[in-house]
N, C-alpha and C. Protein backbone atom coordinates (compact mmCIF):
# COMPACT_ATOMS: atom_id res chain seq x y z
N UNK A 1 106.82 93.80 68.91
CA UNK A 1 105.62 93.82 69.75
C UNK A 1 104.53 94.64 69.05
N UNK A 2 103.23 94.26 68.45
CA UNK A 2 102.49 95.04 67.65
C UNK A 2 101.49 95.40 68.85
N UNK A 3 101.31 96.20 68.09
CA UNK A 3 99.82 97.22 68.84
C UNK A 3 98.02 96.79 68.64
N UNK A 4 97.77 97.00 69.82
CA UNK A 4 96.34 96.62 69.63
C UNK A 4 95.94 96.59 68.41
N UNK A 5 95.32 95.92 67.53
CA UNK A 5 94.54 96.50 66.35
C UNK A 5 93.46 96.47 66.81
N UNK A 6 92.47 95.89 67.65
CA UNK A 6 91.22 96.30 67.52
C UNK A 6 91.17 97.97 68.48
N UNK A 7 92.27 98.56 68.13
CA UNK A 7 91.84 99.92 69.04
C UNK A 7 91.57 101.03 67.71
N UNK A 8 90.98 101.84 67.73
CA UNK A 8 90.67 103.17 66.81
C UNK A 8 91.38 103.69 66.70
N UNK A 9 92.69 103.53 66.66
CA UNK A 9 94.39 104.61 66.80
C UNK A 9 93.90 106.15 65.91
N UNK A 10 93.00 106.07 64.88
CA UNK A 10 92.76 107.25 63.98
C UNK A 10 92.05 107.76 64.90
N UNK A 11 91.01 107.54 65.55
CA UNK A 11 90.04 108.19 66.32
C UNK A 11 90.56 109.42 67.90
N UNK A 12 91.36 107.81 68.30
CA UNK A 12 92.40 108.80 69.40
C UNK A 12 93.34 109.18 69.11
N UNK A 13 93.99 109.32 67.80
CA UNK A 13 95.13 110.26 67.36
C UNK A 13 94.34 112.05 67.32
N UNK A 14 92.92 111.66 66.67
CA UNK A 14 92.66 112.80 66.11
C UNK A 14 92.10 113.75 67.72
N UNK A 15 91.41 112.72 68.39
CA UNK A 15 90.99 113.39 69.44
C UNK A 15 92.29 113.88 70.65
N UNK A 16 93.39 113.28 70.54
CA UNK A 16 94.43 114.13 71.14
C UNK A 16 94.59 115.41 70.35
N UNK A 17 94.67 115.46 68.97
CA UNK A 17 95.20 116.50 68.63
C UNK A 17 94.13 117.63 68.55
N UNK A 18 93.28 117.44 68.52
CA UNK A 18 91.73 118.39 68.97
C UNK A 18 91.84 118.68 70.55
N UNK A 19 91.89 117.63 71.51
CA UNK A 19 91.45 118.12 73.25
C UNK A 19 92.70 118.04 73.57
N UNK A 20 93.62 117.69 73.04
CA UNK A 20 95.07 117.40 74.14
C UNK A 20 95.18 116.74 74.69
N UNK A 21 94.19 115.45 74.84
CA UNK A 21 94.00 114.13 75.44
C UNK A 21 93.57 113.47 75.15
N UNK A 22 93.24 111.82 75.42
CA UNK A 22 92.75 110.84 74.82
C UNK A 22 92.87 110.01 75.99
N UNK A 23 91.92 109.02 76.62
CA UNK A 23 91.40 108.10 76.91
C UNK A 23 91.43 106.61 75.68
N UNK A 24 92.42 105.82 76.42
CA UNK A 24 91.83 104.32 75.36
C UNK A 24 92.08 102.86 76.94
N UNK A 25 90.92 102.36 75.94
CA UNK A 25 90.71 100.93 77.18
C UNK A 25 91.76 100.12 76.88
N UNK A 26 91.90 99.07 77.35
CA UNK A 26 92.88 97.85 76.94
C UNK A 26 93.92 98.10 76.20
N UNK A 27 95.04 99.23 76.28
CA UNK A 27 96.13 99.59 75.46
C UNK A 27 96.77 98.75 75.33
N UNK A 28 97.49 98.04 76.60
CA UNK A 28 98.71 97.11 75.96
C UNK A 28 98.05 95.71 75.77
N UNK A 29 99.08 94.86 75.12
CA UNK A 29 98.79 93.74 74.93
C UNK A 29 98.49 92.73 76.43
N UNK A 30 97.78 91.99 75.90
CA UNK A 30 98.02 91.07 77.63
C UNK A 30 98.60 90.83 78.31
N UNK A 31 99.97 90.25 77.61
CA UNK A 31 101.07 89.53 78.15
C UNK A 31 101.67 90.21 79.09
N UNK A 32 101.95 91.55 77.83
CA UNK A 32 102.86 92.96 78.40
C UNK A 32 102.15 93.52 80.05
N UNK A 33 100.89 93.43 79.77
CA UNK A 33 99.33 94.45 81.07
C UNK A 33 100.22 93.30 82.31
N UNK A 34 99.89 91.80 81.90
CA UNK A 34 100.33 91.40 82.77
C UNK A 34 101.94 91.29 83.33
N UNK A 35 102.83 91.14 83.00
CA UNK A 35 104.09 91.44 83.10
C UNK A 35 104.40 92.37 84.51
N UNK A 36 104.12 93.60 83.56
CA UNK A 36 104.23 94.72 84.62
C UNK A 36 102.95 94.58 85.52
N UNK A 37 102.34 93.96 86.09
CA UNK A 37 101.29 94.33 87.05
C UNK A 37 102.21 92.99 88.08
N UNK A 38 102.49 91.95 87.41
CA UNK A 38 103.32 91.17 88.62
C UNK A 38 104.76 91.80 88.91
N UNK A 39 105.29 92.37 88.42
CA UNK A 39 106.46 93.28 88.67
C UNK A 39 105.99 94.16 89.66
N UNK A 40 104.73 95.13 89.47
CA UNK A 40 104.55 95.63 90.51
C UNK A 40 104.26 95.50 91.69
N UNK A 41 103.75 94.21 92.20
CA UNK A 41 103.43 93.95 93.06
C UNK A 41 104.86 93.16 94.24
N UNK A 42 105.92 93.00 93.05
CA UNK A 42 107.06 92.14 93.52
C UNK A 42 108.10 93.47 94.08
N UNK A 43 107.72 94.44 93.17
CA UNK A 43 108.30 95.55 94.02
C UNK A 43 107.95 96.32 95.30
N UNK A 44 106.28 96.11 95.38
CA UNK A 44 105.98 96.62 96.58
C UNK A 44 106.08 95.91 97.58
N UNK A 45 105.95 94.29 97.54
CA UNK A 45 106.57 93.37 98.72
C UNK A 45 108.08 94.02 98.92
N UNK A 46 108.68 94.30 97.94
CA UNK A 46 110.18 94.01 98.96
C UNK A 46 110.15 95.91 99.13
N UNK A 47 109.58 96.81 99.01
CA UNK A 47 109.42 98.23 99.64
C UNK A 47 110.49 98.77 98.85
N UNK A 48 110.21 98.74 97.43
CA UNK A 48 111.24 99.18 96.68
C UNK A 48 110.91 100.85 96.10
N UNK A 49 109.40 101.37 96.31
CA UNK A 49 108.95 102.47 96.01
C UNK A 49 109.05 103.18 96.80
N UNK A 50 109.65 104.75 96.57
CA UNK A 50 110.25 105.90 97.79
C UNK A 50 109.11 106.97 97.24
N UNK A 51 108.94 108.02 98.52
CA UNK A 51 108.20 108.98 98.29
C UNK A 51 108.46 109.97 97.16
N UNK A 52 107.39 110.28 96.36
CA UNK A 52 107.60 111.07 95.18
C UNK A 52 107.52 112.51 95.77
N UNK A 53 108.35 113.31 95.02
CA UNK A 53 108.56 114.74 95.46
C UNK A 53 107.88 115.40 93.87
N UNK A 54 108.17 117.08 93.94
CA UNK A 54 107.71 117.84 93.03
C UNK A 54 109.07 118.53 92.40
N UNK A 55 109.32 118.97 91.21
CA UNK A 55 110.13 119.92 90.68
C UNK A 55 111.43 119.42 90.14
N UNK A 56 111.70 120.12 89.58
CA UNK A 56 113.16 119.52 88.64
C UNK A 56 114.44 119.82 89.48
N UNK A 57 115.63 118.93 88.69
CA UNK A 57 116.57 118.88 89.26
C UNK A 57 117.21 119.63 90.52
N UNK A 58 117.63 120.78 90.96
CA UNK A 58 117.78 121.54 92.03
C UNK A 58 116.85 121.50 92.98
N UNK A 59 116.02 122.18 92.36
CA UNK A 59 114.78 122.49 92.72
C UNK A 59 113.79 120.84 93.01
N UNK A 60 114.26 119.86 92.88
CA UNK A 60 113.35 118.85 93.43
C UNK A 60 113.34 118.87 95.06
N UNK A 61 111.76 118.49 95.76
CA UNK A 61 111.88 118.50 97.19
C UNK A 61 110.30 117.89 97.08
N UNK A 62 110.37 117.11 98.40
CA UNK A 62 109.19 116.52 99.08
C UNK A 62 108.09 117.45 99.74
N UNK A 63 106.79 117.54 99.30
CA UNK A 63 105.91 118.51 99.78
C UNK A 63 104.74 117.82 99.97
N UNK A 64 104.35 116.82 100.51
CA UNK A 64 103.52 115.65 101.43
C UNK A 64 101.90 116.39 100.80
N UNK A 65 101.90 117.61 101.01
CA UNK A 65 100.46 118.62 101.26
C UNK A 65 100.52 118.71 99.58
N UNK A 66 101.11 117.95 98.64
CA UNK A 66 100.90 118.39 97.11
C UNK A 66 100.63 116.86 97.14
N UNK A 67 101.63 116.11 97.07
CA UNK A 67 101.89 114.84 96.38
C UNK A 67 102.14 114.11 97.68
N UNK A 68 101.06 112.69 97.35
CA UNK A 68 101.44 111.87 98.62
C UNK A 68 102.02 110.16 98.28
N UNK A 69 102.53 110.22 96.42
CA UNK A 69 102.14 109.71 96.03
C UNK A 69 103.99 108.65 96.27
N UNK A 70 104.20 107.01 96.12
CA UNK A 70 105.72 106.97 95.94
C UNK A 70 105.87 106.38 94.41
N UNK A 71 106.81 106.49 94.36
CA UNK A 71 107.31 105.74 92.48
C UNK A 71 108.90 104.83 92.56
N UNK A 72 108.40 104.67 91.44
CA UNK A 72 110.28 103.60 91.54
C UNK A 72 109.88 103.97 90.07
N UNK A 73 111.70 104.79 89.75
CA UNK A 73 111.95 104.72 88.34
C UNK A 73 112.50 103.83 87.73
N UNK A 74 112.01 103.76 86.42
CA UNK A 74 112.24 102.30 85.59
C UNK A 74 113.63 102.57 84.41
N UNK A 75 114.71 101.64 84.78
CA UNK A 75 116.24 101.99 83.97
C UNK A 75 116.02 100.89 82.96
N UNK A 76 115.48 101.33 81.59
CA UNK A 76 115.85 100.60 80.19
C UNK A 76 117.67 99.69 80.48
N UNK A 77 118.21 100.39 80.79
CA UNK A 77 119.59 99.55 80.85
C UNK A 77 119.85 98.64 81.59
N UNK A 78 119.15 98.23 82.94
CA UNK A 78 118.90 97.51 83.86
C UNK A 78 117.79 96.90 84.08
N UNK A 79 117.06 96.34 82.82
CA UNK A 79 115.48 96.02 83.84
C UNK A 79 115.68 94.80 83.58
N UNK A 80 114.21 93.74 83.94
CA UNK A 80 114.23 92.52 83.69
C UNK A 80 113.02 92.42 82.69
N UNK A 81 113.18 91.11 82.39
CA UNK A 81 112.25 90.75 80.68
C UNK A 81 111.31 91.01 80.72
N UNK A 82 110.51 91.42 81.69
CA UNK A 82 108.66 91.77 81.87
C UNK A 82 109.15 93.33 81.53
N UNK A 83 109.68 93.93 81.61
CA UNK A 83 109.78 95.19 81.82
C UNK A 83 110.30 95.94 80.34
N UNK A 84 111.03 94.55 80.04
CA UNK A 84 111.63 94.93 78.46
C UNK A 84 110.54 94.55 77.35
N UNK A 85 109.51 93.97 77.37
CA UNK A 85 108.21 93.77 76.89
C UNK A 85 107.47 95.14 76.81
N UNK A 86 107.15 95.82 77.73
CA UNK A 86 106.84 96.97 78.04
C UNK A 86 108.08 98.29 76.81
N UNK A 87 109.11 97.83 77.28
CA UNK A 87 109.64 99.23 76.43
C UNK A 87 109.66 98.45 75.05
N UNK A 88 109.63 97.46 74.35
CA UNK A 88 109.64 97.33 73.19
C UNK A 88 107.82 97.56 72.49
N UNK A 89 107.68 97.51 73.33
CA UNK A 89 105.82 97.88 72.79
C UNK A 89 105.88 99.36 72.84
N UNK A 90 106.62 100.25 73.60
CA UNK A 90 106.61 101.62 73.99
C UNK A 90 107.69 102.04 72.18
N UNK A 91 108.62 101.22 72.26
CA UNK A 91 109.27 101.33 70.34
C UNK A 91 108.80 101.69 69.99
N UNK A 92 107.39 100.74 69.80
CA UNK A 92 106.41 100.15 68.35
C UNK A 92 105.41 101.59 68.61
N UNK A 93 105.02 101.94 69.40
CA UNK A 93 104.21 102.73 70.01
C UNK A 93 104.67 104.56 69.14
N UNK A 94 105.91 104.65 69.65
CA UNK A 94 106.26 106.15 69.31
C UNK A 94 106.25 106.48 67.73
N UNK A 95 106.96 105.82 66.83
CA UNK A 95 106.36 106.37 65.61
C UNK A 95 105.03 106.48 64.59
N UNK A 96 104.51 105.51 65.81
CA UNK A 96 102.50 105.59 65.38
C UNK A 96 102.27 107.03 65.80
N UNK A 97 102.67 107.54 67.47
CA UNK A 97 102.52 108.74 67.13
C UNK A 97 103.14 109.85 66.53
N UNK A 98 104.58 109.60 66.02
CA UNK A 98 105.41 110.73 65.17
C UNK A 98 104.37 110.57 63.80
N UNK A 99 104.08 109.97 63.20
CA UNK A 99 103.63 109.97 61.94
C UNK A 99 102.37 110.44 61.94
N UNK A 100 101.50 109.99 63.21
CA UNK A 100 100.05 110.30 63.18
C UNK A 100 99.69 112.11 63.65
N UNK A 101 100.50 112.54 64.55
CA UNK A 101 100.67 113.67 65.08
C UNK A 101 101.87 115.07 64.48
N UNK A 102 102.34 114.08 63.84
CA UNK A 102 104.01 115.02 63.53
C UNK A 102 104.62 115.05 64.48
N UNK A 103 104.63 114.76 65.62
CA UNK A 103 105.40 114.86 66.87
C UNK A 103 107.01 114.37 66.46
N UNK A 104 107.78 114.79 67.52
CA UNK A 104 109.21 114.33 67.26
C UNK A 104 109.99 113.94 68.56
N UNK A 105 109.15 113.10 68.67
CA UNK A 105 109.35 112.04 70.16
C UNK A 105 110.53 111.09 69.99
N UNK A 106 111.22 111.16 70.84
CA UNK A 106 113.24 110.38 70.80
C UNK A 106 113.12 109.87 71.85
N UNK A 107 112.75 109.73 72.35
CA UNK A 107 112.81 108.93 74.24
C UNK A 107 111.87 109.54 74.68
N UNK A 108 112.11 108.14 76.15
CA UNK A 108 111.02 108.26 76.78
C UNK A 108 111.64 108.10 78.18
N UNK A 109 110.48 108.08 79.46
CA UNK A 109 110.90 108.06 80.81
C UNK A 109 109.86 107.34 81.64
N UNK A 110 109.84 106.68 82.01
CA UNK A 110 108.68 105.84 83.02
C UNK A 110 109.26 105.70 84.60
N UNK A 111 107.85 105.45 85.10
CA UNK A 111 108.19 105.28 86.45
C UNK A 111 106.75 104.47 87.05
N UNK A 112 106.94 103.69 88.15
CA UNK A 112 105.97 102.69 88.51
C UNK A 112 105.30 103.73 89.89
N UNK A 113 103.84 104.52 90.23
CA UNK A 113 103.59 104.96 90.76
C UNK A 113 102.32 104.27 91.47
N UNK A 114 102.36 104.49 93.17
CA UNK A 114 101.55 103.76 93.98
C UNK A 114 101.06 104.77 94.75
N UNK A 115 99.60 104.82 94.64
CA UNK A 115 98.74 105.92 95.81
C UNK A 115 98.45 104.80 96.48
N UNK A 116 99.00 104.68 98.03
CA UNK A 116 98.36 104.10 99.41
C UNK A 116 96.96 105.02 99.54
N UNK A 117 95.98 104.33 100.24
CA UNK A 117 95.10 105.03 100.85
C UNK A 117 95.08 106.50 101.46
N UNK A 118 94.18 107.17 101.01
CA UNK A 118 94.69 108.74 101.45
C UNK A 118 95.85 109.68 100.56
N UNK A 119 96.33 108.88 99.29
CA UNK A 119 97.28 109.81 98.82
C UNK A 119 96.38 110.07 97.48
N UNK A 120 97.73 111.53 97.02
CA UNK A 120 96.64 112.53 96.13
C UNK A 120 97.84 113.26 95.62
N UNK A 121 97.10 113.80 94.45
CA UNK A 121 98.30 114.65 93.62
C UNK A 121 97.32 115.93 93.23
N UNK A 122 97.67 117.27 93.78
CA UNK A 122 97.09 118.34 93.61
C UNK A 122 97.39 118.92 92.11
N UNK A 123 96.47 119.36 92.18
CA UNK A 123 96.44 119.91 90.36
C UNK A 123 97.82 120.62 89.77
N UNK A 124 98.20 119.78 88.39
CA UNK A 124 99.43 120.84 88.45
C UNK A 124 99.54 120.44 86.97
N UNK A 125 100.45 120.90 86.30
CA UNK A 125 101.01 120.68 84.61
C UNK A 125 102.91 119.69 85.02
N UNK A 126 102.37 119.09 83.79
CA UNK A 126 103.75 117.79 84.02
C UNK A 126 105.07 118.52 83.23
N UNK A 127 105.38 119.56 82.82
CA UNK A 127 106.10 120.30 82.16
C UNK A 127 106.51 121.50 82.94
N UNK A 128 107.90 121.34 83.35
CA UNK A 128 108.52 122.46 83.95
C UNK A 128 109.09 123.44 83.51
N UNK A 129 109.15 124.56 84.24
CA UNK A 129 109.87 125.55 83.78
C UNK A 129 111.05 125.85 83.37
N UNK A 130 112.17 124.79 84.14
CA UNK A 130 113.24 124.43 83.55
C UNK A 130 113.47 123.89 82.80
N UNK A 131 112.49 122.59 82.45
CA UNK A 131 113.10 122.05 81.49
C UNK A 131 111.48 121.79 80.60
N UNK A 132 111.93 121.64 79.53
CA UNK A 132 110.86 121.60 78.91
C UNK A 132 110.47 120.15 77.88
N UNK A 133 111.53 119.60 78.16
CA UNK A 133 111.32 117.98 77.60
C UNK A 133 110.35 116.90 77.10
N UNK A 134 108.85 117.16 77.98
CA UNK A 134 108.15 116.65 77.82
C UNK A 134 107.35 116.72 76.81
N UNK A 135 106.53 116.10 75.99
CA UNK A 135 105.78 116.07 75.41
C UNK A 135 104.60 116.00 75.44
N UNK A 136 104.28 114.25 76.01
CA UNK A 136 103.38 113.80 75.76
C UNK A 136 103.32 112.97 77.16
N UNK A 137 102.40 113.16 78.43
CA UNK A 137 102.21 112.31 79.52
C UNK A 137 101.49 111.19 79.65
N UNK A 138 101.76 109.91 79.48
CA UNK A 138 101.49 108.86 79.74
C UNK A 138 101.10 107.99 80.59
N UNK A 139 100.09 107.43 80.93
CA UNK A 139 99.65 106.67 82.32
C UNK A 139 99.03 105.60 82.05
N UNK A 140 99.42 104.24 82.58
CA UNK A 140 98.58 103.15 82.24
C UNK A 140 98.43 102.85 83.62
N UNK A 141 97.08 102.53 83.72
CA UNK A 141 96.57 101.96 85.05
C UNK A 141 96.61 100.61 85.04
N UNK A 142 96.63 100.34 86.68
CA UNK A 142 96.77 98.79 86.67
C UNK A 142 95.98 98.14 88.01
N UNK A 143 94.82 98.71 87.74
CA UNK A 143 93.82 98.18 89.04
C UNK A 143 92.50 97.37 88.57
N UNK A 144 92.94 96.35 88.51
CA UNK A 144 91.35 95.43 87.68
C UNK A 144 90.08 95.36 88.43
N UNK A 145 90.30 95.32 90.04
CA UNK A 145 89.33 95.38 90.53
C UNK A 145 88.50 96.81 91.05
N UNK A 146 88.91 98.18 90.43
CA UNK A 146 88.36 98.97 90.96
C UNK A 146 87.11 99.32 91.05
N UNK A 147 86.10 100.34 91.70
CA UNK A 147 85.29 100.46 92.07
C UNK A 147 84.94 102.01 92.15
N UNK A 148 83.60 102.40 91.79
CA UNK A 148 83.26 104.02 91.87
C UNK A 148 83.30 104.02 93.87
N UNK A 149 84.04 104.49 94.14
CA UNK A 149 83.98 105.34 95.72
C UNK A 149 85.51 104.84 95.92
N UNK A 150 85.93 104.11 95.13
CA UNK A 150 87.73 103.69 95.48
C UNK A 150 88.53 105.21 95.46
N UNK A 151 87.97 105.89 94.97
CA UNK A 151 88.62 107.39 94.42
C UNK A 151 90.01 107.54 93.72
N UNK A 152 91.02 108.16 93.56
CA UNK A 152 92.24 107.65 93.27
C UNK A 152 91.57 108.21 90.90
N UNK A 153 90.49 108.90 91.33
CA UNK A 153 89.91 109.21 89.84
C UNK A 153 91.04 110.41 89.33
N UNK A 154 91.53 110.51 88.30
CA UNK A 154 92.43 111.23 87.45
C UNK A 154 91.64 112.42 87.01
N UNK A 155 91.25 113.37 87.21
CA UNK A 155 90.66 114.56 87.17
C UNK A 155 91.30 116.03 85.78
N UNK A 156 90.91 115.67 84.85
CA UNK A 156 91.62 116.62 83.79
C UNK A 156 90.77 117.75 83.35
N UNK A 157 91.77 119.00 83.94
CA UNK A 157 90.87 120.19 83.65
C UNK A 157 90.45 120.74 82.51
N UNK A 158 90.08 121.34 81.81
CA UNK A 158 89.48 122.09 80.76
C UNK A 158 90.52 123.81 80.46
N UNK A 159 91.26 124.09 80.25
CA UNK A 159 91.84 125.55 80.24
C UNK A 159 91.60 126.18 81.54
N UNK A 160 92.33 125.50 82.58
CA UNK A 160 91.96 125.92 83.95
C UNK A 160 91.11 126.14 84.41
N UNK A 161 89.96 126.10 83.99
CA UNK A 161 88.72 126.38 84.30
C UNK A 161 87.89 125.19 85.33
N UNK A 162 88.00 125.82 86.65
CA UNK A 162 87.48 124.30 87.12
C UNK A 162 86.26 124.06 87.52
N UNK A 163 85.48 124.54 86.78
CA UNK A 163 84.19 123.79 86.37
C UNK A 163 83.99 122.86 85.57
N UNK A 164 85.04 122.82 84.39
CA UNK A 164 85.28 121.77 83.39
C UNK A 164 86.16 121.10 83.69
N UNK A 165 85.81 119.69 83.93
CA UNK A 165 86.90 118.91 83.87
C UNK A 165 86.15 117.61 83.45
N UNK A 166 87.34 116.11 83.16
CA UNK A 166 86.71 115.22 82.82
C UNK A 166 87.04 114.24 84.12
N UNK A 167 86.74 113.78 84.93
CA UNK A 167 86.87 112.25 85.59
C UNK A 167 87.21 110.68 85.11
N UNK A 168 88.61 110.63 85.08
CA UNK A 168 88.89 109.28 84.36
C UNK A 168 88.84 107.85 85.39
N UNK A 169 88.36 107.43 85.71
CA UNK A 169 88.47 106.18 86.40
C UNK A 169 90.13 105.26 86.01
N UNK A 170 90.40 105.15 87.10
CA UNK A 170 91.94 104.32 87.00
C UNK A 170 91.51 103.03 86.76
N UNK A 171 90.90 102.92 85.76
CA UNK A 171 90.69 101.12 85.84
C UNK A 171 91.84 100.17 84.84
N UNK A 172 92.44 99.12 85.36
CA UNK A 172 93.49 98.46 84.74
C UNK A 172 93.42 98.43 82.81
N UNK A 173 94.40 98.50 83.06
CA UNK A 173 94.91 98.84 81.48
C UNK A 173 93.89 99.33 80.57
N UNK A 174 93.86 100.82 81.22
CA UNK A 174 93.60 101.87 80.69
C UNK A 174 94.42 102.82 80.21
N UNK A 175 94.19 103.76 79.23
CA UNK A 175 95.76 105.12 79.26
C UNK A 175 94.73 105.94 79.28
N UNK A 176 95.68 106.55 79.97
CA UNK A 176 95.40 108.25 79.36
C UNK A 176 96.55 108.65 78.81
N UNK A 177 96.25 109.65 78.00
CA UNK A 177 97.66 110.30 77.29
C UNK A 177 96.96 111.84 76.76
N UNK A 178 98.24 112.60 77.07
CA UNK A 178 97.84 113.98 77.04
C UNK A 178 99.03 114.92 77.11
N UNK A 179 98.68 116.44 76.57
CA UNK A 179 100.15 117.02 76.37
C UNK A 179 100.80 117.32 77.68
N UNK A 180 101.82 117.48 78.26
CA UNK A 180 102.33 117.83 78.77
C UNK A 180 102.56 119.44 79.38
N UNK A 181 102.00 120.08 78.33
CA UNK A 181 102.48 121.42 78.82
C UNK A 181 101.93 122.15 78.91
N UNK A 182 100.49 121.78 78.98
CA UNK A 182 98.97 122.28 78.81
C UNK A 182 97.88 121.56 79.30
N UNK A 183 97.90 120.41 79.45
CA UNK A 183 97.05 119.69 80.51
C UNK A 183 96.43 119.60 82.40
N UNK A 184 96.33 120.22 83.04
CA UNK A 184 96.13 120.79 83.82
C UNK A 184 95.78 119.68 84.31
N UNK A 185 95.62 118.56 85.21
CA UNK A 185 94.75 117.81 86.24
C UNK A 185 95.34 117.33 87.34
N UNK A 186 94.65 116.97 88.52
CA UNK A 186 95.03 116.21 89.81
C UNK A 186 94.68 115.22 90.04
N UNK A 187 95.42 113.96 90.77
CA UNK A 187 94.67 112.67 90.96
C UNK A 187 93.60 112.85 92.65
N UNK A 188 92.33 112.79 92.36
CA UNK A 188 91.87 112.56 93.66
C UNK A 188 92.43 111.72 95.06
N UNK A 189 92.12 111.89 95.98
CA UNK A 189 92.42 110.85 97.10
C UNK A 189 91.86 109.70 96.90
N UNK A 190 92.97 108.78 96.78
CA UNK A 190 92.26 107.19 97.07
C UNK A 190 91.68 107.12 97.86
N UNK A 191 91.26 105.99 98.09
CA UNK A 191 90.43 104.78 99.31
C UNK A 191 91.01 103.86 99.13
N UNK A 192 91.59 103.40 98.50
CA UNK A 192 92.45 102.29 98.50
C UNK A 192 93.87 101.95 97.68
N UNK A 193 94.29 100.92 97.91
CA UNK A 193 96.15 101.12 96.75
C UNK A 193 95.75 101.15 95.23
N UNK A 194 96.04 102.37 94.99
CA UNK A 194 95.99 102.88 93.47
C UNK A 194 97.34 102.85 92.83
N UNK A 195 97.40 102.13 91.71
CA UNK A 195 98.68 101.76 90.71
C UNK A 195 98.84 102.02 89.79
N UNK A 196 99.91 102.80 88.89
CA UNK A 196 100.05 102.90 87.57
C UNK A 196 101.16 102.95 87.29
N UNK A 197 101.42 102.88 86.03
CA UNK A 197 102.84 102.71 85.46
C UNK A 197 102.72 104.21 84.72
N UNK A 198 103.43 105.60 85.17
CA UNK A 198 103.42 106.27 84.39
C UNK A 198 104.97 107.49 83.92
N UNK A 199 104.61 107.77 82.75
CA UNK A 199 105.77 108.56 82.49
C UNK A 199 105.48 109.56 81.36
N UNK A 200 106.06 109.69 80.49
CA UNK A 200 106.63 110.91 79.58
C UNK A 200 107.18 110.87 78.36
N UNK A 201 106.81 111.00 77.05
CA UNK A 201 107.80 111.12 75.62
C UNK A 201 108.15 112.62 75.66
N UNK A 202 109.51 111.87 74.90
CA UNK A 202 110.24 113.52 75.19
C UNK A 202 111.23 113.73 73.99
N UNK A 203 111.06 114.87 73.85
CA UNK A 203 112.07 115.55 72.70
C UNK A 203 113.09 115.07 72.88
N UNK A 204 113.61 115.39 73.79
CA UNK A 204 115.31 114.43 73.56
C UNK A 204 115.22 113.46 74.39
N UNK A 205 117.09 112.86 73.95
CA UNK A 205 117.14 111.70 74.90
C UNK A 205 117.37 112.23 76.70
N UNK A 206 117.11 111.71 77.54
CA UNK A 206 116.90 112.00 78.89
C UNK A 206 117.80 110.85 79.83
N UNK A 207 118.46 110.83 80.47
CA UNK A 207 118.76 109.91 81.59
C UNK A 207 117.49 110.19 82.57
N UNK A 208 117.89 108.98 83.93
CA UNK A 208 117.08 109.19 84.90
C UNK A 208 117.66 110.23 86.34
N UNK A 209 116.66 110.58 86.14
CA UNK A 209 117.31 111.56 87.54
C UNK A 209 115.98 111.89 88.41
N UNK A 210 116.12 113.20 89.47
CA UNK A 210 115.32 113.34 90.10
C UNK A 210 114.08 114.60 89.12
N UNK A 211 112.91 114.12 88.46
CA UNK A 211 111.94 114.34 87.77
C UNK A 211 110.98 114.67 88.10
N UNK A 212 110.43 114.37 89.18
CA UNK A 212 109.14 114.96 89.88
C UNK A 212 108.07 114.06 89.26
């Protein structure tokens, strides 16, 4: 599965490794954008997404007043062919950034996340105290028809400082990508069903479990 070429990969390699983030439009290929966007929608007919909680293993628990957000995690060992499109592009994907970054990314972790109307994710860092696995946080949006007042905007702070921040619009197959253990942002409250496919490269290999 090859990678965009008409994207600037030098441009947003370099600007992750300068801001700790990067913004790119049209990441995946078509086929793949589309794949997973009818998967998602086949999962939310049959109510296959459960409420997302905060915190690692023990310590995971539901806190409504942080995160209102639900997810369905995605099992490489169990998925179906739209989904295996997706992790073979996610392959092709990781040693563009081991080579471009030096990173030493071995796996990865995804999960299909849905803000209903009114849900929101309060500001927080994707890297826990227990575990420290993460790398690199990943999000591809999957809303083609969005709109400025839809809200559901990805909000990334500046060194905590919250006067600085940037406003990313969730618009379909978009990424953001950013470090993990230093990135600071919250997703605003929607106005309407906000979708993304997002997850995590990680130093080691990882099963699925309860992740936050």
């Amino acid at each position: 599965m090859k990678l965009i070429e008409n994207i600037n990969w030098d441009f947003h390699f370099n600007q992750l490794a300068e801001n700790d983030y990067t913004i790119i439009d049209n990441f995946l290929p078509s086929v793949v954008y589309q794949n997973i966007k009818t998967l998602f929608s086949e999962y939310l007919e049959q109510d296959l997404l459960r409420q997302a909680g905060i915190g690692a293993l023990g310590k995971y628990q539901i806190q409504e007043n942080i995160r209102a957000d639900e997810i369905f995690w995605l099992d490489r060992n169990n998925c179906t062919p739209e989904l295996q499109t997706f992790f073979d592009f996610i392959n092709h994907f990781i040693p563009l950034l081991n080579q471009s970054l030096f990173t030493s990314i071995k796996d990865f972790e995804f999960h299909l996340a849905h803000y209903p109307a009114g849900a929101f994710y309060k500001k927080h860092l994707d890297q826990f105290k227990e575990r420290n696995n993460r790398i690199l946080s990943v999000i591809v949006y999957m809303n083609d028809n969005w709109q400025k007042g839809d809200g559901g905007e990805l909000k990334i702070y500046s060194n905590q400082d919250e006067t600085q921040f940037e406003l990313v619009e969730p618009i379909g197959n978009r990424l953001a990508i950013f470090r993990s253990d230093c990135v600071w942002h919250e997703v605003l409250t929607a106005h309407k069903s906000r979708k993304s496919l997002t997850g995590w490269l990680l130093k080691q290999p990882q099963g699925l479990g309860f992740l936050g």
